[in-house]
Every structure is written in structure tokens, then in C-alpha cells.
C-alpha atoms as a PDB file:
ATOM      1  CA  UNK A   1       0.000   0.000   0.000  1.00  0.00           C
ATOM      2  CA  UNK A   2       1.022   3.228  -0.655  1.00  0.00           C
ATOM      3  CA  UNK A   3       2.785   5.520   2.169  1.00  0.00           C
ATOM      4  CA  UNK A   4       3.173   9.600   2.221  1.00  0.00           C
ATOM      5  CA  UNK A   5       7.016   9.358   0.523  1.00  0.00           C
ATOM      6  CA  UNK A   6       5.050   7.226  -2.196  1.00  0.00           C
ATOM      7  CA  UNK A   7       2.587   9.401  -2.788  1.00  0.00           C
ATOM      8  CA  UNK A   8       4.529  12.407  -2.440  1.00  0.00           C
ATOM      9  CA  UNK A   9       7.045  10.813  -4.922  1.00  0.00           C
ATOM     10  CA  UNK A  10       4.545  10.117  -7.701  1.00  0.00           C
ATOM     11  CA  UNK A  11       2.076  13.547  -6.738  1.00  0.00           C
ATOM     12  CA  UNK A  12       2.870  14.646 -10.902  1.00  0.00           C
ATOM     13  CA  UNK A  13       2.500  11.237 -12.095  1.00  0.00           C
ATOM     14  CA  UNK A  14      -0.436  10.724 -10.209  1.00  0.00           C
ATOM     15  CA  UNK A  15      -1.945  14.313 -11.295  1.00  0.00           C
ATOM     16  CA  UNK A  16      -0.998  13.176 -14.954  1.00  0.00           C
ATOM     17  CA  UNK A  17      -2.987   9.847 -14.674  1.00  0.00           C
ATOM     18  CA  UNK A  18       0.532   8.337 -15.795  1.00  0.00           C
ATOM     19  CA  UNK A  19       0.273   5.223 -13.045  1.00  0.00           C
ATOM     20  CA  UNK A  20      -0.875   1.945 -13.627  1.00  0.00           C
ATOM     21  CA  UNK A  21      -3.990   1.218 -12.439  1.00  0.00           C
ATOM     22  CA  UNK A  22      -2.793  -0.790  -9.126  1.00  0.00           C
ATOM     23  CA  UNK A  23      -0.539   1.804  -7.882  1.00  0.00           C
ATOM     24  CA  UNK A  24      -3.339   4.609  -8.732  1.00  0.00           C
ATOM     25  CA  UNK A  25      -5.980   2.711  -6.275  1.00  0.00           C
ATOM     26  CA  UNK A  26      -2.965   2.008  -3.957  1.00  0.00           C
ATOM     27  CA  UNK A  27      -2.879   5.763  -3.740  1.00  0.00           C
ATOM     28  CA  UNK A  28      -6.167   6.848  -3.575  1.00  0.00           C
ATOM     29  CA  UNK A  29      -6.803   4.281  -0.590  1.00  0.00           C
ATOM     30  CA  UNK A  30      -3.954   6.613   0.997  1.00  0.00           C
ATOM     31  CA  UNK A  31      -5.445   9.882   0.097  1.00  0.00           C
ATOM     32  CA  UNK A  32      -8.659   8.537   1.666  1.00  0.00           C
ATOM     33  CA  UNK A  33      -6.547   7.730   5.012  1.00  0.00           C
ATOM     34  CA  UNK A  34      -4.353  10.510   5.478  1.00  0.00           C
ATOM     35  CA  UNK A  35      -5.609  14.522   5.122  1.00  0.00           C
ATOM     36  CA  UNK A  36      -2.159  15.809   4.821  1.00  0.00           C
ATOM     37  CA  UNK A  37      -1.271  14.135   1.305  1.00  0.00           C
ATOM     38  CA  UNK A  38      -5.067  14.685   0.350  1.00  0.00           C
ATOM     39  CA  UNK A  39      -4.232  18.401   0.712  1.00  0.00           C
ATOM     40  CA  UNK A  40      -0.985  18.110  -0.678  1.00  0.00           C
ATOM     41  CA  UNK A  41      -2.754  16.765  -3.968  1.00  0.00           C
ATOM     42  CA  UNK A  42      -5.708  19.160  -3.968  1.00  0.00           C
ATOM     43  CA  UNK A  43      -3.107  21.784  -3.589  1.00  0.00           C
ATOM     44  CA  UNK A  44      -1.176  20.731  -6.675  1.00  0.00           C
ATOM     45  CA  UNK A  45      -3.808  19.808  -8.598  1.00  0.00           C
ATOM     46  CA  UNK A  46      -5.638  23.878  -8.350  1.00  0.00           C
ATOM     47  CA  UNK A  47      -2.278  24.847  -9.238  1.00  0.00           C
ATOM     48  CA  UNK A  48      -1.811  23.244 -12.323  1.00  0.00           C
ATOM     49  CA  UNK A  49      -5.490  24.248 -13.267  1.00  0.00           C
ATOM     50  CA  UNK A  50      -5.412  27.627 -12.575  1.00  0.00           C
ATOM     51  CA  UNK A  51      -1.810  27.766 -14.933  1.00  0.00           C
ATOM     52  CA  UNK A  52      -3.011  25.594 -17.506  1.00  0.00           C
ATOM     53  CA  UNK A  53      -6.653  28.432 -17.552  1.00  0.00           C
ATOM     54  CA  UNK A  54      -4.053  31.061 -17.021  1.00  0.00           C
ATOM     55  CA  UNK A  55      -1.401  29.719 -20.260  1.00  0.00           C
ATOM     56  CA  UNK A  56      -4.838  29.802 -22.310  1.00  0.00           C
ATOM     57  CA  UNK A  57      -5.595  33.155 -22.133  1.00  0.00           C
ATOM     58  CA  UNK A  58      -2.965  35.281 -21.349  1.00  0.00           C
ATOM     59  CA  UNK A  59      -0.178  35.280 -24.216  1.00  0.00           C
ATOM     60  CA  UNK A  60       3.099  34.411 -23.473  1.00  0.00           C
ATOM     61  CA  UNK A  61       5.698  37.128 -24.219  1.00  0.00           C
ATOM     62  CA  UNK A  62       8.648  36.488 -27.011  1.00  0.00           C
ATOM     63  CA  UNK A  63      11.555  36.870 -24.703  1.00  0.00           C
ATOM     64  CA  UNK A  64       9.793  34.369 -22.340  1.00  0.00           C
ATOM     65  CA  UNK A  65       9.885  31.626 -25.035  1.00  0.00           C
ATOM     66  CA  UNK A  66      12.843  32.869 -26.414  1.00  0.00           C
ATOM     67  CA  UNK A  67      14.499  31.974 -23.142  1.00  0.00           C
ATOM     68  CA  UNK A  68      11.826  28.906 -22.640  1.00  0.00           C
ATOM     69  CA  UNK A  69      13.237  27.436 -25.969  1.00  0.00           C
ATOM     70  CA  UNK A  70      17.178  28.068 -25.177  1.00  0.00           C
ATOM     71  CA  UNK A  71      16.891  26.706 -21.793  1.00  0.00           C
ATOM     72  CA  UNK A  72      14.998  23.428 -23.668  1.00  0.00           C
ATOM     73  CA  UNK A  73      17.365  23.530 -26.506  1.00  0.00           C
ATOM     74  CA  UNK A  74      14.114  22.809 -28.518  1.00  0.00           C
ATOM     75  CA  UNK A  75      13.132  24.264 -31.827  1.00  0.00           C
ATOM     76  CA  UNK A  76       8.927  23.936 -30.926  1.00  0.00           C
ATOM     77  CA  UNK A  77       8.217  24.624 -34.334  1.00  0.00           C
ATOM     78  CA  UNK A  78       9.759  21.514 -35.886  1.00  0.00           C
ATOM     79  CA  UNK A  79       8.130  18.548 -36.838  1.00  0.00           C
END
């Protein structure tokens, strides 16, 4: 069964839906046992809403992914 350092450990994963199935109930039983981690994720999860609503609308500025893309060493416009 999933512990706090598990769940912790795997919080983006989790958030992502990127576990397998087992390990996913192992941690909701957790979440369901222990209000810290249940905050934790509840926490995290608002966060990632409110900047994934926030990168929607507001545009991002050139030197931003100027310095987005150089820190990646990505070119996002090839295929």
C-alpha cells in the first residue's frame, strides 16, 4: 500500500494519470486515510489548473519563449 514518501514521490504522475492502475488505487486508498497528502494533492492539482486556464488566455511574451526554448534547446516549431 502506498505511504506519504510514495505518494509524495509520484504527486505529478499521479496528477498526470501516468500510473498503472494498481498503484493509482494504492494511492487513492492513501489519500482517503491521510488529510495531509489529500491536501498536498488538492493543492497541486488547483495549481496546475489555474496555470493551464491562465497559459490559455494570457499570451506568453517572445523573450519568455525565447528563453523557454534556449533553456529546452528545442526548436517547438519543428516537426
Amino acid at each position: 500500500m502506498a505511504d506519504c514518501r510514495d505518494t509524495i514521490t509520484q504527486l505529478y504522475a499521479y496528477l498526470d494519470q501516468m500510473l498503472d492502475d494498481e498503484f493509482r488505487r494504492d494511492i487513492d486508498r492513501h489519500l482517503g486515510d491521510c488529510p495531509d497528502c489529500q491536501g498536498r494533492v488538492e493543492f497541486e492539482f488547483s495549481l496546475k489548473a489555474r496555470i493551464r486556464s491562465r497559459a490559455a488566455t494570457e499570451p506568453v511574451p517572445a523573450d519568455l519563449e525565447q528563453r523557454l526554448r534556449d533553456c529546452l534547446n528545442v526548436d517547438l516549431d519543428a516537426d
